[in-house]
N, C-alpha and C. Protein backbone atom coordinates (compact mmCIF):
# COMPACT_ATOMS: atom_id res chain seq x y z
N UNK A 1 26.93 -40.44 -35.53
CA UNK A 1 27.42 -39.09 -35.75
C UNK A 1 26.91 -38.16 -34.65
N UNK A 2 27.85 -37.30 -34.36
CA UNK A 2 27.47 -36.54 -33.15
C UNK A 2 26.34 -35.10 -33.48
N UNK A 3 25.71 -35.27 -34.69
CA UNK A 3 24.96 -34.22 -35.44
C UNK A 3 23.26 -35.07 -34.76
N UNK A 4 23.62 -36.10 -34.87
CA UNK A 4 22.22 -36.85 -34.24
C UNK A 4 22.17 -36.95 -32.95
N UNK A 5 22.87 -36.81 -32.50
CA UNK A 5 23.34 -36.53 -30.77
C UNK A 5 22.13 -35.30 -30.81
N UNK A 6 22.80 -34.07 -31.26
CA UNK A 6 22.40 -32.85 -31.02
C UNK A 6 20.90 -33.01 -31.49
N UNK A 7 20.14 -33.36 -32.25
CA UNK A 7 18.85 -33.96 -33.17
C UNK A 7 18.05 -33.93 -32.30
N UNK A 8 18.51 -35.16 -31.33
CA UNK A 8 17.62 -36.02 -30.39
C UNK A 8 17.46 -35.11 -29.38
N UNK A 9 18.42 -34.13 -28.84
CA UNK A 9 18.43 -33.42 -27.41
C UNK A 9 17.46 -32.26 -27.83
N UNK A 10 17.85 -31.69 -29.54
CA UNK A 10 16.59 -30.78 -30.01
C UNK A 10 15.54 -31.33 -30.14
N UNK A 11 15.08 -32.32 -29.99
CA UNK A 11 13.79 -33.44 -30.55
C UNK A 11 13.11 -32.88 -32.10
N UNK A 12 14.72 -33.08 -32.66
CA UNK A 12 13.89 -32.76 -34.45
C UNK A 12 14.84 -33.93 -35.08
N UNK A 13 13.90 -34.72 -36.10
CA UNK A 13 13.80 -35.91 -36.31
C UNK A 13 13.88 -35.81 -37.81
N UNK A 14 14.10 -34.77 -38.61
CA UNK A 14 13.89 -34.85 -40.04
C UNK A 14 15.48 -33.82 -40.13
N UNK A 15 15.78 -34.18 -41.20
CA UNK A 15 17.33 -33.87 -42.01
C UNK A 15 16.82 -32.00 -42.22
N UNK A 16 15.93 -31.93 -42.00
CA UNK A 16 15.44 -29.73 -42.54
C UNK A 16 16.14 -29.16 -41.92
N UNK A 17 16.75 -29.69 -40.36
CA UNK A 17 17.85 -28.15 -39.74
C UNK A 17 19.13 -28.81 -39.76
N UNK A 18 19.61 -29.82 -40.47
CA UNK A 18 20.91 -30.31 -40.01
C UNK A 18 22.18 -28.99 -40.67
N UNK A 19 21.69 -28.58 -41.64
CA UNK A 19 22.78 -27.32 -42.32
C UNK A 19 22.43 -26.47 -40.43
N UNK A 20 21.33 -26.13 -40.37
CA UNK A 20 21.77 -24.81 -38.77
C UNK A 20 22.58 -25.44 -38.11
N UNK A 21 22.05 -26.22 -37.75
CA UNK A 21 22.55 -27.61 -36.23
C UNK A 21 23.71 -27.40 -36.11
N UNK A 22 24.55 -27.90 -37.69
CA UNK A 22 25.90 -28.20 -37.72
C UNK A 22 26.60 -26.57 -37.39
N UNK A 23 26.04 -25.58 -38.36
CA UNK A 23 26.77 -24.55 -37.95
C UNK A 23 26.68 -24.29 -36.60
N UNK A 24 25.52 -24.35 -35.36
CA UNK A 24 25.52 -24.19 -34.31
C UNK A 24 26.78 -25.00 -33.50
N UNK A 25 26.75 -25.97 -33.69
CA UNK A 25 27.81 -26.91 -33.47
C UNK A 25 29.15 -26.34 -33.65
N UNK A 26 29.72 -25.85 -34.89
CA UNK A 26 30.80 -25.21 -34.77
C UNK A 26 30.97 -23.79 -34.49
N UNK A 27 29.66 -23.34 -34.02
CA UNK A 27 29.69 -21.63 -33.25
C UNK A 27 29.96 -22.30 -32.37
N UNK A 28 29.68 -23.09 -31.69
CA UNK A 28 29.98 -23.46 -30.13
C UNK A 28 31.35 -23.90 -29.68
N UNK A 29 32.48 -24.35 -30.60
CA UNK A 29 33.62 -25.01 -30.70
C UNK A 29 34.25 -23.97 -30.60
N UNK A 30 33.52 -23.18 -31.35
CA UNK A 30 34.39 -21.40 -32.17
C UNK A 30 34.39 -20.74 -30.22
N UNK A 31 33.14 -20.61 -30.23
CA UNK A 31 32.70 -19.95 -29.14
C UNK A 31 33.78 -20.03 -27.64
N UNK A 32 33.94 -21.70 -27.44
CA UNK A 32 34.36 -22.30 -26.58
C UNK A 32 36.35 -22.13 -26.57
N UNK A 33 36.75 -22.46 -27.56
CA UNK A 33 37.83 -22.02 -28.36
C UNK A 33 38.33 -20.32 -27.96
N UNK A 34 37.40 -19.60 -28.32
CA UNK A 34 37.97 -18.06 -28.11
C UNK A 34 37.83 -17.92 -26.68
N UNK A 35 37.73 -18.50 -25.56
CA UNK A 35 37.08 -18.23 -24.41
C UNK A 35 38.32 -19.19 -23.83
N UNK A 36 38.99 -20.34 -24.71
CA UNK A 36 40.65 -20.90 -24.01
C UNK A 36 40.18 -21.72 -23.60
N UNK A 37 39.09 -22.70 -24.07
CA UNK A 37 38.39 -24.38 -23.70
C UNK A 37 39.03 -24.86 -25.41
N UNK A 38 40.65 -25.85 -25.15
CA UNK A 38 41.14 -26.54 -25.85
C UNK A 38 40.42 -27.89 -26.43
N UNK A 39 39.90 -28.17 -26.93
CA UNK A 39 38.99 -29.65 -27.56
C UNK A 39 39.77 -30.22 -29.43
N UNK A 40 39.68 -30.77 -29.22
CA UNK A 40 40.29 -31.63 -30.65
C UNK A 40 39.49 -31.11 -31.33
N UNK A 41 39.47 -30.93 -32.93
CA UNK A 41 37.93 -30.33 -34.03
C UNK A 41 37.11 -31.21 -34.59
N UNK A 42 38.13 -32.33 -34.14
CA UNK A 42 36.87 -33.77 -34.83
C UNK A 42 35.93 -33.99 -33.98
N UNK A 43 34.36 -33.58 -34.21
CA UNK A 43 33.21 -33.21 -33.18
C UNK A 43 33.09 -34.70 -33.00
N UNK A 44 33.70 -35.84 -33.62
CA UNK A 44 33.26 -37.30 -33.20
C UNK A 44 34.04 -37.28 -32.06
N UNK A 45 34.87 -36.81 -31.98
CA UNK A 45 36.01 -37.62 -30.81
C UNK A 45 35.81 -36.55 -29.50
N UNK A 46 34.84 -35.84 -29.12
CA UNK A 46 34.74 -34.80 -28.30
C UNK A 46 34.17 -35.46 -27.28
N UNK A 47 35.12 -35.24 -26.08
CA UNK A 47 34.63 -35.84 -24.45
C UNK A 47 32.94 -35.39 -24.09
N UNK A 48 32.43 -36.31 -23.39
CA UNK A 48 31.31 -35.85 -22.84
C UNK A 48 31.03 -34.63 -22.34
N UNK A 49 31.99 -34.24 -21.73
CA UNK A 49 31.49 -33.13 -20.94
C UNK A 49 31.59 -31.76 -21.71
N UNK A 50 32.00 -31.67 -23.04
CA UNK A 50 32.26 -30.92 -24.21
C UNK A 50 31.11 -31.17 -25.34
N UNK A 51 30.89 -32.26 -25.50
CA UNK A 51 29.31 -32.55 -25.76
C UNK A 51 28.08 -32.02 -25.24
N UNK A 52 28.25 -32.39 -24.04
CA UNK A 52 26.97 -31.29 -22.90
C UNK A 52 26.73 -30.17 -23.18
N UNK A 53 27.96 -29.27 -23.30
CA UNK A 53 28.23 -27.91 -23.24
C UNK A 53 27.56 -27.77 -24.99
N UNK A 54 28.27 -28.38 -25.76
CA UNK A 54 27.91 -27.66 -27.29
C UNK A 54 26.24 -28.42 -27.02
N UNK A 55 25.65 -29.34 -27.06
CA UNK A 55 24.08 -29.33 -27.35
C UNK A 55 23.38 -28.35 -25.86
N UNK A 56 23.56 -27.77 -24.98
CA UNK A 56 23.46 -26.82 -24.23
C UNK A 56 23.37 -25.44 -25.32
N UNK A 57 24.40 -25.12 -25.72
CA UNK A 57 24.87 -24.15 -26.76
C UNK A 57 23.70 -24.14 -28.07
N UNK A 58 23.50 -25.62 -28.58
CA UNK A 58 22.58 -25.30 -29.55
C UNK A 58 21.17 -25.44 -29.34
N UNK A 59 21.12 -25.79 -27.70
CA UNK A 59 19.26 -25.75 -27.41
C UNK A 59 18.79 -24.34 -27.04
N UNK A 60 20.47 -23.66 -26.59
CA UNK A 60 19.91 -21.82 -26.27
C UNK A 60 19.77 -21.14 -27.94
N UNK A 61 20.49 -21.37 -28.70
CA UNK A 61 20.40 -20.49 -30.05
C UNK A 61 19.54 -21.86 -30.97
N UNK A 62 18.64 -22.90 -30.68
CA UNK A 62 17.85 -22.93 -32.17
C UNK A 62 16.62 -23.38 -32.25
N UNK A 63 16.25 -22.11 -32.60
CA UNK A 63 14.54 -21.56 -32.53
C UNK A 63 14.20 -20.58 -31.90
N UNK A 64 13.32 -20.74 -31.47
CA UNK A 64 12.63 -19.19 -30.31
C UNK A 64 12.86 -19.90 -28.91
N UNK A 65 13.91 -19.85 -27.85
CA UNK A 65 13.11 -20.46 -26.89
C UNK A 65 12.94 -19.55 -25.67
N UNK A 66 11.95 -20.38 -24.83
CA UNK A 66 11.68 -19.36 -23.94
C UNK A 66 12.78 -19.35 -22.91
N UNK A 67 13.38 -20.86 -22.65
CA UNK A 67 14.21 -20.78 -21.81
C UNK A 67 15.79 -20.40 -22.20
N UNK A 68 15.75 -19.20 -22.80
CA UNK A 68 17.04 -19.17 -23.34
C UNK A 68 18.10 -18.85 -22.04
N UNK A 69 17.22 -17.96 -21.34
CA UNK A 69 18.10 -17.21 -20.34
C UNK A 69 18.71 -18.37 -19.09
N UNK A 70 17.69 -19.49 -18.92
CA UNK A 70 18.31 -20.25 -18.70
C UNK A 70 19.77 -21.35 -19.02
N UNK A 71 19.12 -21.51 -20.68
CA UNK A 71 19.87 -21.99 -20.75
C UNK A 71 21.53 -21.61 -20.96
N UNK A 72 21.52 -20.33 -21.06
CA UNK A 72 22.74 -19.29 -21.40
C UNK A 72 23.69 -19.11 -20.05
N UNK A 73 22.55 -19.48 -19.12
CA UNK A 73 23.49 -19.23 -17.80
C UNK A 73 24.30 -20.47 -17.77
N UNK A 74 23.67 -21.85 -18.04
CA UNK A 74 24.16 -22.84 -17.89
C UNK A 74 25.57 -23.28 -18.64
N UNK A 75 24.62 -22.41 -20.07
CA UNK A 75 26.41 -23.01 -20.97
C UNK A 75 27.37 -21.91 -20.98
N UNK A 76 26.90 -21.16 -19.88
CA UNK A 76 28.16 -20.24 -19.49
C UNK A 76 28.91 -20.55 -18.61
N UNK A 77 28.18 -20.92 -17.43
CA UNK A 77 28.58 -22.26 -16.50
C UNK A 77 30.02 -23.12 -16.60
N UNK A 78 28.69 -23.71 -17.91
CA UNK A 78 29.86 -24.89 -18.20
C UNK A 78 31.33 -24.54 -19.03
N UNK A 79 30.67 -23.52 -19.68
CA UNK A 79 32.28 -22.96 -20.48
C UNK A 79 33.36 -22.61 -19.51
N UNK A 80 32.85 -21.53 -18.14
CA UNK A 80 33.49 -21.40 -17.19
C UNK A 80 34.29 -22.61 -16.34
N UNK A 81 33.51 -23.43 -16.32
CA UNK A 81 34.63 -24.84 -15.67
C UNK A 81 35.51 -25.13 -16.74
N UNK A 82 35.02 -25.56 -17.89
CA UNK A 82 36.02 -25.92 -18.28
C UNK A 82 37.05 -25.10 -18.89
N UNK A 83 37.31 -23.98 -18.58
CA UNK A 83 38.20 -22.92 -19.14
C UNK A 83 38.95 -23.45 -17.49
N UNK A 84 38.55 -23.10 -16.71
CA UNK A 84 39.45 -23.37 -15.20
C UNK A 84 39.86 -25.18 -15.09
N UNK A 85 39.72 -25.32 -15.98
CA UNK A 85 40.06 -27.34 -15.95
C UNK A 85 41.31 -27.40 -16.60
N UNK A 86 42.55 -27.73 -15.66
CA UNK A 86 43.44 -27.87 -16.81
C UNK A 86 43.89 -28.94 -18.05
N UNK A 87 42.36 -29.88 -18.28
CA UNK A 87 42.49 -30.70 -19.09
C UNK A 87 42.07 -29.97 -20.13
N UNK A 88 41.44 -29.25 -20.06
CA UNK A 88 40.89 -28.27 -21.13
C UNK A 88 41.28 -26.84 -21.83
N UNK A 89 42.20 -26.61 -20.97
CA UNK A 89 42.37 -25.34 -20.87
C UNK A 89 44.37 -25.26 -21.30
N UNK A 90 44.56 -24.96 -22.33
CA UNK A 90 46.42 -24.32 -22.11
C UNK A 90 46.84 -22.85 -21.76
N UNK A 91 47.63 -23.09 -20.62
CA UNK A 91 47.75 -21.81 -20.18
C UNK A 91 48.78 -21.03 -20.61
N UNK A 92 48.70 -20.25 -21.22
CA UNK A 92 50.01 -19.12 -21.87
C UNK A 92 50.24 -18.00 -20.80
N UNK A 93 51.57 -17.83 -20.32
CA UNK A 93 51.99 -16.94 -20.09
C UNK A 93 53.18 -15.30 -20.75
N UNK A 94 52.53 -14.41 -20.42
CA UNK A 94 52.86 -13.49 -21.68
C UNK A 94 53.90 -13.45 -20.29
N UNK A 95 55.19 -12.61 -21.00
CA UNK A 95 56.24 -12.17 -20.36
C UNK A 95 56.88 -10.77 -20.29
């Protein structure tokens, strides 16, 4: 399950944050989504490089960290490519 994915990259090993985790997980879908990064909702079937980005997403929002500012640049980064990827991205044109 891709909830233990995220576990291991947080290095927490006991079932006590999986209720945050998961919601972090779908702030980040949500997040990624309103920003026009297209991904399927089944978090099993989510490409690597959409994986990166959401446990990126939940190592900046869970807990105190110090490196948030880092890490915020990064999964801004990465949201930014893949919004400009057109595997990721559907482009609507208004008329």
């Amino acid at each position: 399950m891709f909830i233990d994915d995220v576990k291991a990259a947080l290095r927490v090993t006991s079932s006590a944050y999986d209720v945050e985790i998961s919601n972090l997980i779908q702030a980040s879908i949500i997040d990624m989504q309103i920003a026009g990064v297209n991904e399927p909702e089944d978090v099993e079937n989510l490409s690597a490089i959409i994986k990166v980005a959401i446990i990126t997403y939940c190592k900046m929002n869970f807990g105190n960290r110090e490196d948030y500012d880092n890490l915020k640049k990064s999964y801004d980064e990465q949201k930014a490519q893949l919004k400009s990827n057109s595997n990721f991205h559907t482009w609507s044109f208004s008329k």
